[in-house]
PDB file of N, CA and C in Angstrom:
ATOM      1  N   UNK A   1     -60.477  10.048  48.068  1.00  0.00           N
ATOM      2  CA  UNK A   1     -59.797   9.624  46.863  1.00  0.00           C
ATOM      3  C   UNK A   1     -60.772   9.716  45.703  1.00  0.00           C
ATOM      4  N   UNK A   2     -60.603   9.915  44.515  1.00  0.00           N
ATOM      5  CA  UNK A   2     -61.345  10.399  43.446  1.00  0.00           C
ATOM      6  C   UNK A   2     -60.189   9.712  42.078  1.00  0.00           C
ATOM      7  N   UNK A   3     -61.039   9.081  41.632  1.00  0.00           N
ATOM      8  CA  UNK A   3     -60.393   8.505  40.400  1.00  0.00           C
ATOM      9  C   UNK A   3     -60.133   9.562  39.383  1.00  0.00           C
ATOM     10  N   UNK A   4     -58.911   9.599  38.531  1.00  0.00           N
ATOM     11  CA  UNK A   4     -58.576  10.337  37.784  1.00  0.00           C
ATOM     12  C   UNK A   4     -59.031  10.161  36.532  1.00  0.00           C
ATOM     13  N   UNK A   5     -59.419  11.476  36.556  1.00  0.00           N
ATOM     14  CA  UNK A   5     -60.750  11.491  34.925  1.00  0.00           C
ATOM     15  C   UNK A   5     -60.045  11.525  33.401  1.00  0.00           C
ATOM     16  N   UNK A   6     -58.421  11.366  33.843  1.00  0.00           N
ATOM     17  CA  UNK A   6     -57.684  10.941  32.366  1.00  0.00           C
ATOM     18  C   UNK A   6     -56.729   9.579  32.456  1.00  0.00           C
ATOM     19  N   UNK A   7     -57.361   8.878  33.182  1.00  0.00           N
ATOM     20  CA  UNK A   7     -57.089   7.329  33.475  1.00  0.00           C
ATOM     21  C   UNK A   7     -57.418   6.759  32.182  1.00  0.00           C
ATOM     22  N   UNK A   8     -56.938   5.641  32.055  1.00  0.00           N
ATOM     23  CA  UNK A   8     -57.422   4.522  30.691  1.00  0.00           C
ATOM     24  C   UNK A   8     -58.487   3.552  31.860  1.00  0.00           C
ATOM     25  N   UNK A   9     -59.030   3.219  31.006  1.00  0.00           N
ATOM     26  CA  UNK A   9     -60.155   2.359  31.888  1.00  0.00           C
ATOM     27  C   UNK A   9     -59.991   0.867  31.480  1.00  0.00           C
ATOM     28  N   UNK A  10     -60.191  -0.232  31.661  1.00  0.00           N
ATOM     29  CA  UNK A  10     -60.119  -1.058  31.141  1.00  0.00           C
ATOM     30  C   UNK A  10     -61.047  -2.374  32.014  1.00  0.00           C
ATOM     31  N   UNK A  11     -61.979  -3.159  31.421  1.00  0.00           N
ATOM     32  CA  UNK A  11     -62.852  -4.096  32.170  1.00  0.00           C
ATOM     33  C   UNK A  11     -62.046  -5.315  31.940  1.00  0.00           C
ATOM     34  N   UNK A  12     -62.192  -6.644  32.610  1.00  0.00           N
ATOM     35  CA  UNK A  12     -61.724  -7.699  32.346  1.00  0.00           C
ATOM     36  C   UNK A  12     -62.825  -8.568  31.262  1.00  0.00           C
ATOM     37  N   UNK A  13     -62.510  -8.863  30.694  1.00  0.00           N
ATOM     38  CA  UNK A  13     -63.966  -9.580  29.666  1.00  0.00           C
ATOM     39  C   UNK A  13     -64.772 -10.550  30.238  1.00  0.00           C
ATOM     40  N   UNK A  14     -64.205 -11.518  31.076  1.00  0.00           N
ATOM     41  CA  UNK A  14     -65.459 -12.283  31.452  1.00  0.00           C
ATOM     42  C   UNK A  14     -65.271 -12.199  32.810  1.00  0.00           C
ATOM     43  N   UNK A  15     -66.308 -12.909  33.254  1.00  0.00           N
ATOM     44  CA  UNK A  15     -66.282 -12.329  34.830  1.00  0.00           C
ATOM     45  C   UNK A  15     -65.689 -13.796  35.953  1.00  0.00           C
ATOM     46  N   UNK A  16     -64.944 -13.379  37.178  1.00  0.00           N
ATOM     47  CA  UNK A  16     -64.015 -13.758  37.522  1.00  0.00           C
ATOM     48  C   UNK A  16     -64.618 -14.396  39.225  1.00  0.00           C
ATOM     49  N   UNK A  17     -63.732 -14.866  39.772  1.00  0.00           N
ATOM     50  CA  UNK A  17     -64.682 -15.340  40.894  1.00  0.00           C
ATOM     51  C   UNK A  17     -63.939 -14.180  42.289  1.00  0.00           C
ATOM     52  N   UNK A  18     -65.363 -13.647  42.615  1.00  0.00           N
ATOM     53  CA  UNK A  18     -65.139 -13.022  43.834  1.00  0.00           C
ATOM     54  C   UNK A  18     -64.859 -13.080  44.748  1.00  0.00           C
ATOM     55  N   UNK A  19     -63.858 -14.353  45.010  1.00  0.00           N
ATOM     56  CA  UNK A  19     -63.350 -14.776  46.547  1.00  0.00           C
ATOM     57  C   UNK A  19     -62.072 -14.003  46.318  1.00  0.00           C
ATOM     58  N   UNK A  20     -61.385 -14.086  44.748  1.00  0.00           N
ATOM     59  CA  UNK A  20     -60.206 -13.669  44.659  1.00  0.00           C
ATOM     60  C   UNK A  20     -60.733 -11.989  45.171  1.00  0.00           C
ATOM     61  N   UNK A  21     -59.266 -11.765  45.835  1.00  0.00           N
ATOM     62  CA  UNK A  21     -59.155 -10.487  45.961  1.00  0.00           C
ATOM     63  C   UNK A  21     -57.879 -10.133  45.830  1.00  0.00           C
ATOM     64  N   UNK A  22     -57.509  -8.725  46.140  1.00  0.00           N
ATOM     65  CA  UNK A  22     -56.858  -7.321  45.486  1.00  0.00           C
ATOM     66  C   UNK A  22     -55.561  -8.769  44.828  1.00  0.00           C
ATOM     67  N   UNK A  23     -54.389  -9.354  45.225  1.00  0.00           N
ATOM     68  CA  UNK A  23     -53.494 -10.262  44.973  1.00  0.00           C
ATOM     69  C   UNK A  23     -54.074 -10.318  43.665  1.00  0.00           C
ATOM     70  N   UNK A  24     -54.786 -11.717  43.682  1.00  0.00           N
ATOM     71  CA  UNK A  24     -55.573 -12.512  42.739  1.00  0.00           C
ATOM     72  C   UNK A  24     -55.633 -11.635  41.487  1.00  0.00           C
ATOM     73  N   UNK A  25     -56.886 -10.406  41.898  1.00  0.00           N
ATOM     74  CA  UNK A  25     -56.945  -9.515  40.505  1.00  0.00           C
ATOM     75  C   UNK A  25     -55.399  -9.093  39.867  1.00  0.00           C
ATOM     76  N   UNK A  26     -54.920  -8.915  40.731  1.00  0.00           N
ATOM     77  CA  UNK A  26     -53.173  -8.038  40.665  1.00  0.00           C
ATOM     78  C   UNK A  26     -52.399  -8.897  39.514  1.00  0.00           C
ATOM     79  N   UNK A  27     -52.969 -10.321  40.017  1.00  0.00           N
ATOM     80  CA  UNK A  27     -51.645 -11.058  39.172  1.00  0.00           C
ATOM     81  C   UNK A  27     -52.807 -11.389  37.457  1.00  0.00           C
ATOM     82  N   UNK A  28     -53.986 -11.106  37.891  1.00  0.00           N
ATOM     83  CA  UNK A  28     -55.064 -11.493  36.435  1.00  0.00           C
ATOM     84  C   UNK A  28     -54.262 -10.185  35.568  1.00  0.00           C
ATOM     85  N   UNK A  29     -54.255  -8.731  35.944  1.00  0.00           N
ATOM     86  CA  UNK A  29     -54.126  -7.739  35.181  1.00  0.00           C
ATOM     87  C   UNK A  29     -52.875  -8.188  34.696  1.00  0.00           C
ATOM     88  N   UNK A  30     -51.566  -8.539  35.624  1.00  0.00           N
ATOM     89  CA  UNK A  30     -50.879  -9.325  34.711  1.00  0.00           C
ATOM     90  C   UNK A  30     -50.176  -9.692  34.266  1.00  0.00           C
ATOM     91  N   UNK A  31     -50.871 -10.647  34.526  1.00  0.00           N
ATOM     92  CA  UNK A  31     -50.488 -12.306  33.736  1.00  0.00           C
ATOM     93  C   UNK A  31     -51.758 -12.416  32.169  1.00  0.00           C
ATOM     94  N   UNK A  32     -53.181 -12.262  32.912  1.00  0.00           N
ATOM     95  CA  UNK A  32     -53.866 -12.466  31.695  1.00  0.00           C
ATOM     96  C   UNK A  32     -53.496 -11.426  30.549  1.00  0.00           C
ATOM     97  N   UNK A  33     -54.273  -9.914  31.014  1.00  0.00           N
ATOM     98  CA  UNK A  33     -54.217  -8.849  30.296  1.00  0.00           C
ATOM     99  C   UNK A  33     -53.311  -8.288  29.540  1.00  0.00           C
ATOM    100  N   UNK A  34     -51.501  -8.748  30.599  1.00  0.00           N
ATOM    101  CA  UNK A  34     -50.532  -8.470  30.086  1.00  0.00           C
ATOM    102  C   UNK A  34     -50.364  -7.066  29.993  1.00  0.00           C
ATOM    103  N   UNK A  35     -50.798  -6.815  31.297  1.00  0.00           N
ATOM    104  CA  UNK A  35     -50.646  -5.082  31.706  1.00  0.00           C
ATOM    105  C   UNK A  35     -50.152  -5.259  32.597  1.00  0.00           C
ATOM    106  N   UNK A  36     -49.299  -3.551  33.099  1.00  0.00           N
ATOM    107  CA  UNK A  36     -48.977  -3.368  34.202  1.00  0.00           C
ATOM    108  C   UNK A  36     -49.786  -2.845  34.959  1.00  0.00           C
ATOM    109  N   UNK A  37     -50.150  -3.484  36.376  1.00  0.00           N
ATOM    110  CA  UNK A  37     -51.312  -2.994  37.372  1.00  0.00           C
ATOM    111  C   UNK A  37     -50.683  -1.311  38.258  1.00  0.00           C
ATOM    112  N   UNK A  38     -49.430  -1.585  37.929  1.00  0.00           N
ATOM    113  CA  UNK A  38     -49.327  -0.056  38.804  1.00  0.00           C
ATOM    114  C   UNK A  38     -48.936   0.901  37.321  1.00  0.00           C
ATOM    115  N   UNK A  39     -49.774   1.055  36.408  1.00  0.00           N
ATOM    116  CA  UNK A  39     -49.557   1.854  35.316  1.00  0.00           C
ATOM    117  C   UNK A  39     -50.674   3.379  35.711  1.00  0.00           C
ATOM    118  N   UNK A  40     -51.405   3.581  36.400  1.00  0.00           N
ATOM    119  CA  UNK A  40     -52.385   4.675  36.772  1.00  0.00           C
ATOM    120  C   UNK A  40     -53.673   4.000  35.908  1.00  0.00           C
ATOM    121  N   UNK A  41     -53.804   3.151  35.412  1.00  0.00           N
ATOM    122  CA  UNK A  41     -55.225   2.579  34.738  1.00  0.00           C
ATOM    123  C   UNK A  41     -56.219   2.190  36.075  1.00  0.00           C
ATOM    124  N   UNK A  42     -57.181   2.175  35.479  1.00  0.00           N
ATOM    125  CA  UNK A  42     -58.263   1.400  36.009  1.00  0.00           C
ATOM    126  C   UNK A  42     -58.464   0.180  35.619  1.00  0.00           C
ATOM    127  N   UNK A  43     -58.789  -0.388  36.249  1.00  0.00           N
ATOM    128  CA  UNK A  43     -59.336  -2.265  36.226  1.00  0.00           C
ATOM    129  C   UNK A  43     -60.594  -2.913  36.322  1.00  0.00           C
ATOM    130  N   UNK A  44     -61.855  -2.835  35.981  1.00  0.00           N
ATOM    131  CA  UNK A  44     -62.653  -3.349  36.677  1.00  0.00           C
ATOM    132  C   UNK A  44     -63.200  -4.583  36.123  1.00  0.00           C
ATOM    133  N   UNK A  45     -63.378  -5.332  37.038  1.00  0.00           N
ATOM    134  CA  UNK A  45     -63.822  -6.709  37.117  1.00  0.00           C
ATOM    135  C   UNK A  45     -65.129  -7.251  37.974  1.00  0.00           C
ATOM    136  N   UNK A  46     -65.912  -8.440  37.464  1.00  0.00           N
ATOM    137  CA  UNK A  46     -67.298  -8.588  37.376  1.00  0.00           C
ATOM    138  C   UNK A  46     -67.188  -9.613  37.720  1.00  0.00           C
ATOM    139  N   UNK A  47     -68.218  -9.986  38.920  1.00  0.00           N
ATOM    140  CA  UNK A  47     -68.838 -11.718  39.003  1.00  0.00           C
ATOM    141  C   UNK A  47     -69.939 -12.267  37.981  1.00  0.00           C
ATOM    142  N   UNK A  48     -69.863 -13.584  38.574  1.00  0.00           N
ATOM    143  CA  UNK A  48     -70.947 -14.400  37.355  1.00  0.00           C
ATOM    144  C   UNK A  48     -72.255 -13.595  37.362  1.00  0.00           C
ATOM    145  N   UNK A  49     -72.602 -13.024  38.500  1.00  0.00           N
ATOM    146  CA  UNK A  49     -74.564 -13.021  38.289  1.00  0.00           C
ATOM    147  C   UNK A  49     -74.467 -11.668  37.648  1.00  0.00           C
ATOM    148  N   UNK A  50     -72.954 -11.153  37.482  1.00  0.00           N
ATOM    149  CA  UNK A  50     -72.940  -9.986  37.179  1.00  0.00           C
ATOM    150  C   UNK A  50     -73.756  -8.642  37.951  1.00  0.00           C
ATOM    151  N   UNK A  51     -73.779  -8.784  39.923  1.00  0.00           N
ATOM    152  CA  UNK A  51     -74.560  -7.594  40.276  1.00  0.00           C
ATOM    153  C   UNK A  51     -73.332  -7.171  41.524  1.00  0.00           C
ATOM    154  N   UNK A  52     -72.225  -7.647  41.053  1.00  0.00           N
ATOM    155  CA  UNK A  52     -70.951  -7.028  41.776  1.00  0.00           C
ATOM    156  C   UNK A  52     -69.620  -6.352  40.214  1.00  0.00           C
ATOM    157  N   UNK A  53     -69.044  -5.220  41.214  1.00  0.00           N
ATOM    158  CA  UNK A  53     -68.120  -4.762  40.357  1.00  0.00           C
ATOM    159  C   UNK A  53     -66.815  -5.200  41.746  1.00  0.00           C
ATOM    160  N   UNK A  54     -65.510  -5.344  41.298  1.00  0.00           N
ATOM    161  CA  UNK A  54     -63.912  -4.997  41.964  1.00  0.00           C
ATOM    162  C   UNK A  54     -63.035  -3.829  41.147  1.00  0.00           C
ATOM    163  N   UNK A  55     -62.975  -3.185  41.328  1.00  0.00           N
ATOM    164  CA  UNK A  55     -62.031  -1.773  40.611  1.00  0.00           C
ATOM    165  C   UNK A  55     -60.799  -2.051  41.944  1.00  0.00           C
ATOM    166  N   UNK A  56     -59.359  -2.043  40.386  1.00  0.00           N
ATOM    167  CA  UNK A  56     -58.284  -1.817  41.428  1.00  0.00           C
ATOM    168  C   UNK A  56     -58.179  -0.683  40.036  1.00  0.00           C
ATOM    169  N   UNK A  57     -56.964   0.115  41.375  1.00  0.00           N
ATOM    170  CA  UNK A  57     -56.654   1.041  40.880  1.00  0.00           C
ATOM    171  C   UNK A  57     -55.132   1.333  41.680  1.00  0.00           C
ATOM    172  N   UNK A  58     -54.356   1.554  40.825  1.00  0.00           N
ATOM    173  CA  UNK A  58     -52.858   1.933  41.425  1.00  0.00           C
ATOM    174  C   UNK A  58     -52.990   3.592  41.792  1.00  0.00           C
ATOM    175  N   UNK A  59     -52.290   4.269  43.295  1.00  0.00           N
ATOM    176  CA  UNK A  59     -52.128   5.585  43.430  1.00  0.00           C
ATOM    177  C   UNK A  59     -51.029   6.172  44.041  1.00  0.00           C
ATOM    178  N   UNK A  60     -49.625   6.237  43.037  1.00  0.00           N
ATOM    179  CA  UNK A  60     -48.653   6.416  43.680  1.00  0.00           C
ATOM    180  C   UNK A  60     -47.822   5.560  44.664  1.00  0.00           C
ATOM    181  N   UNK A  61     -48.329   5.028  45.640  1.00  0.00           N
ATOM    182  CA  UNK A  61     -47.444   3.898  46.725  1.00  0.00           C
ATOM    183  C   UNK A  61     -48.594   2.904  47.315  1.00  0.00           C
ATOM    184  N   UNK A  62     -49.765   2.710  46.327  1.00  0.00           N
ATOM    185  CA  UNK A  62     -50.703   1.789  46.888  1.00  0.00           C
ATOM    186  C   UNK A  62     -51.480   1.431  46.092  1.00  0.00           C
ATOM    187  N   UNK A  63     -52.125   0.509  45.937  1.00  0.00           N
ATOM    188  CA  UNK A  63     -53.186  -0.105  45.148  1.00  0.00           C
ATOM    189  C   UNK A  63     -54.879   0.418  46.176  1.00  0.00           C
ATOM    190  N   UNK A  64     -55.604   0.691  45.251  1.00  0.00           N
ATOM    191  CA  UNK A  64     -57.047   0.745  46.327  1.00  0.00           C
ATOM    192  C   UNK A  64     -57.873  -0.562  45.338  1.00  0.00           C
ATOM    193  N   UNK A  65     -58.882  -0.534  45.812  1.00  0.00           N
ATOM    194  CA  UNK A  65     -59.606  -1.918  45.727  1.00  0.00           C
ATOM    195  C   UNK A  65     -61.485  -1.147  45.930  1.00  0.00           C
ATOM    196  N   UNK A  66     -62.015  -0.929  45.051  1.00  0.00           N
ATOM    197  CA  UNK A  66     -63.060  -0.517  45.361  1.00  0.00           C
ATOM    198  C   UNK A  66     -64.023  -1.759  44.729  1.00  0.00           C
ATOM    199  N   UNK A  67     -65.158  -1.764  45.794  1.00  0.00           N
ATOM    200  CA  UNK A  67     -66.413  -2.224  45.384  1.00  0.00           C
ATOM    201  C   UNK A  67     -67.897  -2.304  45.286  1.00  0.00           C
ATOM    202  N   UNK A  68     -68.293  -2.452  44.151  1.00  0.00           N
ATOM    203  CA  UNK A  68     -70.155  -2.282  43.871  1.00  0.00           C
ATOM    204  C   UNK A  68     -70.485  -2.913  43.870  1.00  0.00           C
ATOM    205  N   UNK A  69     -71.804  -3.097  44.694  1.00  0.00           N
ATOM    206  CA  UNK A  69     -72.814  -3.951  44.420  1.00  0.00           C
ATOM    207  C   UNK A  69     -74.359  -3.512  44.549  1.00  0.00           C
ATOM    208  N   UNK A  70     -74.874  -3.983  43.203  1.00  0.00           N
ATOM    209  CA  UNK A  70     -76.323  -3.814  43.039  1.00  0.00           C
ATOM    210  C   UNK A  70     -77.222  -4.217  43.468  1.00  0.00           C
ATOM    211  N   UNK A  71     -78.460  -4.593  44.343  1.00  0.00           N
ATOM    212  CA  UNK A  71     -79.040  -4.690  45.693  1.00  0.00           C
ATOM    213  C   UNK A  71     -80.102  -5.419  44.687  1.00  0.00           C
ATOM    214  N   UNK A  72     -80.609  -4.899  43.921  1.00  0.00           N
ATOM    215  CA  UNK A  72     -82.035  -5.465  42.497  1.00  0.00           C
ATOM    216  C   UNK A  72     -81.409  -5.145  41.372  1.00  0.00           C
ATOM    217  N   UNK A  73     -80.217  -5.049  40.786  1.00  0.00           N
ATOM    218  CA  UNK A  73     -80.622  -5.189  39.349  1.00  0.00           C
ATOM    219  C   UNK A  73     -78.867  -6.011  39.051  1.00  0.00           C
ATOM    220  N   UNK A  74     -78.565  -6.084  37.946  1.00  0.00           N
ATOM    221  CA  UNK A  74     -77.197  -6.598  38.178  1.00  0.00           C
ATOM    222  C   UNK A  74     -76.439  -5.456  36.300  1.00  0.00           C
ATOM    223  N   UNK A  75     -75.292  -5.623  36.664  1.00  0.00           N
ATOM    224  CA  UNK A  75     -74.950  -4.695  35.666  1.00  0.00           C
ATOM    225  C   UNK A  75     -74.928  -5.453  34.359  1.00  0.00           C
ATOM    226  N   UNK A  76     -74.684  -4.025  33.251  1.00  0.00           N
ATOM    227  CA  UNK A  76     -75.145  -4.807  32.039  1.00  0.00           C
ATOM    228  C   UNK A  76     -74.041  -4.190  31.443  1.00  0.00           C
ATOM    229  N   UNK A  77     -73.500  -5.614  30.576  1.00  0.00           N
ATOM    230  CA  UNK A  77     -71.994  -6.316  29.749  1.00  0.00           C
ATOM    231  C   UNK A  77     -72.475  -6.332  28.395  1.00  0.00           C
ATOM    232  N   UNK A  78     -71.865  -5.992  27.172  1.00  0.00           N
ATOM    233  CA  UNK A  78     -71.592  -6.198  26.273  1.00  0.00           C
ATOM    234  C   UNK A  78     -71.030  -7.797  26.335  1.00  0.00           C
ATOM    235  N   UNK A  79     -71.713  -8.589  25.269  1.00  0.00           N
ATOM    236  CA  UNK A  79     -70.721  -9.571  25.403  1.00  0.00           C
ATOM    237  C   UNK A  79     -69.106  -9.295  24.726  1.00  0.00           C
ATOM    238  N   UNK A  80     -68.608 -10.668  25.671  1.00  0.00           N
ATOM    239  CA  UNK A  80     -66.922 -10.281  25.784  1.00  0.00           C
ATOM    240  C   UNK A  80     -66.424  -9.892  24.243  1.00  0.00           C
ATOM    241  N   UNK A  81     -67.181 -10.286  23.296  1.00  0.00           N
ATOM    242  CA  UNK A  81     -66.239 -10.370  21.230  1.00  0.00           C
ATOM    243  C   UNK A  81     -66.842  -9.114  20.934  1.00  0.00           C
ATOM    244  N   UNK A  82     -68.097  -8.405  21.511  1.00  0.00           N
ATOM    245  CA  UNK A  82     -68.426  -6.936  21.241  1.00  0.00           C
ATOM    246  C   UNK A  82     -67.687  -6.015  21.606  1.00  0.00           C
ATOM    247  N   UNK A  83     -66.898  -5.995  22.453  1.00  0.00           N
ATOM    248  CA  UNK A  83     -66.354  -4.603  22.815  1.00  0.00           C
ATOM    249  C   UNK A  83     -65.174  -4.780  23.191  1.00  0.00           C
ATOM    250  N   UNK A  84     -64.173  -3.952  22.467  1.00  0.00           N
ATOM    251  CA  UNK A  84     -62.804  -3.785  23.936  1.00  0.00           C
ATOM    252  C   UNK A  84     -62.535  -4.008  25.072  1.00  0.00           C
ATOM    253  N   UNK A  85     -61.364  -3.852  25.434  1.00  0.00           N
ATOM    254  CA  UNK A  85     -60.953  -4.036  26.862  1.00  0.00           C
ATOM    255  C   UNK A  85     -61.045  -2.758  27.330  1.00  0.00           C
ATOM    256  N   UNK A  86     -60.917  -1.923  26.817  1.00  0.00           N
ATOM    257  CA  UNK A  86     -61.348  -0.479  27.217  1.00  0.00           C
ATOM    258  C   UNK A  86     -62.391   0.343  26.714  1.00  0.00           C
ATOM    259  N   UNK A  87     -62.672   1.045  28.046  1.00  0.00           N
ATOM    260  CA  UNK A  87     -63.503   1.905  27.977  1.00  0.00           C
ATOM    261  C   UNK A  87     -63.859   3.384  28.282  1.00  0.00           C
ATOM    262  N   UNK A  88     -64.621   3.913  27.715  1.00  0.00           N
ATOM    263  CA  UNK A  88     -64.120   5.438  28.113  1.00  0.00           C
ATOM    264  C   UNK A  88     -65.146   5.950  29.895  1.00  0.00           C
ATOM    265  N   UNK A  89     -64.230   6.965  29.677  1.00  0.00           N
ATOM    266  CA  UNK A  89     -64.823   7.574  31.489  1.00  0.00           C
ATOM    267  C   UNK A  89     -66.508   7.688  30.846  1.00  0.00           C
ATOM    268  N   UNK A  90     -67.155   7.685  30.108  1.00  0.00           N
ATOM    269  CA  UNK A  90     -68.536   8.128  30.261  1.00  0.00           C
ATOM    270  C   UNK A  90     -69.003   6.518  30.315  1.00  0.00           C
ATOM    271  N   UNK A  91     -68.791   5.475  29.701  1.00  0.00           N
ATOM    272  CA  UNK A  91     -69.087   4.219  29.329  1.00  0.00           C
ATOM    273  C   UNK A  91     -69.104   3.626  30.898  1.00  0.00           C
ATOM    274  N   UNK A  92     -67.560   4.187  31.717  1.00  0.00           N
ATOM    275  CA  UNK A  92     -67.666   3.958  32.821  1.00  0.00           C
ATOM    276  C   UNK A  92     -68.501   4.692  33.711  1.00  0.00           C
ATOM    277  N   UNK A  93     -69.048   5.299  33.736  1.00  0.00           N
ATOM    278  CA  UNK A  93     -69.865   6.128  34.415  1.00  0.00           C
ATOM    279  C   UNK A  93     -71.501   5.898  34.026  1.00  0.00           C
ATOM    280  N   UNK A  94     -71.539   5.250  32.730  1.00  0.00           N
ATOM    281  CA  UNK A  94     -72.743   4.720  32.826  1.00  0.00           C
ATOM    282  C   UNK A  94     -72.635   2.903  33.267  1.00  0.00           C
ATOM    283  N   UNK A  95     -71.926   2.435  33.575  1.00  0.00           N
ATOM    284  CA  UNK A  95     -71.371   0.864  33.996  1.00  0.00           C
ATOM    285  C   UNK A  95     -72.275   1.185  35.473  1.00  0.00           C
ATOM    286  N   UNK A  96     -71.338   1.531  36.053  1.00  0.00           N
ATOM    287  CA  UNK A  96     -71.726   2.208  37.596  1.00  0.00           C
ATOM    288  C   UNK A  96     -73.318   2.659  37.749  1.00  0.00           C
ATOM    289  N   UNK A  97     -73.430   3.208  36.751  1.00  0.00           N
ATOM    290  CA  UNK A  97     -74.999   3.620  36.945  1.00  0.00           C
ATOM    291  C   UNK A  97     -76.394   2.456  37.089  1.00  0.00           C
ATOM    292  N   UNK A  98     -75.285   1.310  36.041  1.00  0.00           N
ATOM    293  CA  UNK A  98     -76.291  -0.072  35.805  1.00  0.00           C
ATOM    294  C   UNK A  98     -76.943   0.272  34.502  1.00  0.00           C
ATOM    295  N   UNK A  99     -76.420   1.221  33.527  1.00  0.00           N
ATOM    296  CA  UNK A  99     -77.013   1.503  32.415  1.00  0.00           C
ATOM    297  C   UNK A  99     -76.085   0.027  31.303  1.00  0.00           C
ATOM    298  N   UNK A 100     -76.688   0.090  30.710  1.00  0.00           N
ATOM    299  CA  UNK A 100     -75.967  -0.625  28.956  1.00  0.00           C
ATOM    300  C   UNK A 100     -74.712   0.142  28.522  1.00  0.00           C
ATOM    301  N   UNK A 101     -73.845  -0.786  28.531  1.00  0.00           N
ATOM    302  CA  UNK A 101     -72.412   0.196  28.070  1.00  0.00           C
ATOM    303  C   UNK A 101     -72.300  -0.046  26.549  1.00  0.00           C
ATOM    304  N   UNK A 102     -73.507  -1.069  25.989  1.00  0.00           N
ATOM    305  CA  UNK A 102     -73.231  -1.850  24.241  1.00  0.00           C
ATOM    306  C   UNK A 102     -74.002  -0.558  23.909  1.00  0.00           C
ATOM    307  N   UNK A 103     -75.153  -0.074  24.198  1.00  0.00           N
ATOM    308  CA  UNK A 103     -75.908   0.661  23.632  1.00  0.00           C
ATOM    309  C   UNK A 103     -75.371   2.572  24.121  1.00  0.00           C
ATOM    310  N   UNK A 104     -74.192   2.736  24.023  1.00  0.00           N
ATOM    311  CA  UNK A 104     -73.560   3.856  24.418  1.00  0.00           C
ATOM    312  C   UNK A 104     -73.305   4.737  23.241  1.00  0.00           C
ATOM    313  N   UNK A 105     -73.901   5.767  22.914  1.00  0.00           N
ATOM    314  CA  UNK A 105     -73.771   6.657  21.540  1.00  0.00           C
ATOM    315  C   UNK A 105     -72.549   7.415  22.074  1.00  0.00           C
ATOM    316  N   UNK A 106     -71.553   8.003  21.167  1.00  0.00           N
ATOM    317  CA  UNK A 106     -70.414   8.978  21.489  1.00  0.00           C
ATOM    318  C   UNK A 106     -70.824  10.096  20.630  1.00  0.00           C
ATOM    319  N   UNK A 107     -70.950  10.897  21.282  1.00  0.00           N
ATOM    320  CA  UNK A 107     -71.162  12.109  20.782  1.00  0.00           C
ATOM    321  C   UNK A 107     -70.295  13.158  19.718  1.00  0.00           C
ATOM    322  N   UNK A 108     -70.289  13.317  18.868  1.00  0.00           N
ATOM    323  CA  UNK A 108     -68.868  14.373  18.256  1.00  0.00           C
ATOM    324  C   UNK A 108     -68.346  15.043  19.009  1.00  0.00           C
ATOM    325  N   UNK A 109     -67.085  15.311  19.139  1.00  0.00           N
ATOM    326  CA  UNK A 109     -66.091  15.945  19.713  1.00  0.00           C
ATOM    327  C   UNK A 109     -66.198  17.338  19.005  1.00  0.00           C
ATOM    328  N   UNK A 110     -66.432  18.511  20.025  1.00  0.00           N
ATOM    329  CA  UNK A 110     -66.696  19.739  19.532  1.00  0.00           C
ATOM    330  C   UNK A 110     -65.364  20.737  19.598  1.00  0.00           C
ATOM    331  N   UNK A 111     -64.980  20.981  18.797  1.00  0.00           N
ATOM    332  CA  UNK A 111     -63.790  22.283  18.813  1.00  0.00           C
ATOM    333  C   UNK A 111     -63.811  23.335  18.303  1.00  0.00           C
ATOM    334  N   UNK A 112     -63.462  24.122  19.330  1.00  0.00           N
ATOM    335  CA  UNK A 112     -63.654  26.013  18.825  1.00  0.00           C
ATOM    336  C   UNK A 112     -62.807  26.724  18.380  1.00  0.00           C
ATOM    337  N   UNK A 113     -62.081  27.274  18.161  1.00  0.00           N
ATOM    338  CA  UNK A 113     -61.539  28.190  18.088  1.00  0.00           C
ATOM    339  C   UNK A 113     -61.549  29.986  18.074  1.00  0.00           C
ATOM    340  N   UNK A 114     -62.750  30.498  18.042  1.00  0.00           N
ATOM    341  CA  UNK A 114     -62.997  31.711  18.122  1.00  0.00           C
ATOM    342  C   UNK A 114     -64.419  31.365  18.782  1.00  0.00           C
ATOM    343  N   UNK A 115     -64.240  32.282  19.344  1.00  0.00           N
ATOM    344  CA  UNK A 115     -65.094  32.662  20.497  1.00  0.00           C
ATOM    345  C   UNK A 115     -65.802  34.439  20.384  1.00  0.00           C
ATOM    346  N   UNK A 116     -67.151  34.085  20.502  1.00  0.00           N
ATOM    347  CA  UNK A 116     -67.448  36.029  20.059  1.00  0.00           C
ATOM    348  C   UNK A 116     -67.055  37.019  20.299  1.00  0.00           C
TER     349      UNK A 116
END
């Protein structure tokens, strides 16, 4: 399974307690967020010490439930009034990495039209 690279991404802002599982998150996306969990988005959600991730993700006739955890370092959050609820596939891809998602430059969007 391979997450779809034109998904909306979306983190929960503060971090949630990790006993809850797939249910628990199901009814946070919502009830809190006030999303629909089987919309094709991504979800991901964070414990307190912040060195675990929970990603649900809806796929057609199932929910999956993936999880990270960082062994020495713990991931690094924007606080919750800095940033959106969403985020883009590179922001997420540096999340995962354990990089800074506050300190994330976006690059200009390049478009061509003629080609040599």
């Amino acid at each position: 399974m391979l997450l779809p690279f034109s998904a909306e991404i979306y983190f929960y802002p503060t971090s949630v307690d990790f006993r809850k599982q797939m249910d628990g998150l199901i009814i946070l996306i919502s009830d809190a967020l006030q999303m629909n969990p089987t919309s094709g988005q991504i979800f991901i959600f964070r414990n307190r010490k912040a060195d675990k991730l929970k990603i649900i993700y809806w796929d057609n006739n199932g929910f999956w439930l993936l999880y990270r955890r960082l062994e020495k370092d713990k991931f690094k959050f924007p606080a919750p009034s800095d940033v959106s609820l969403q985020i883009t596939t590179e922001q997420f891809q540096w999340l995962l990495s354990g990089l800074d998602i506050s300190n994330y430059v976006t690059k200009k969007e390049l478009k061509y039209s003629e080609f040599f």
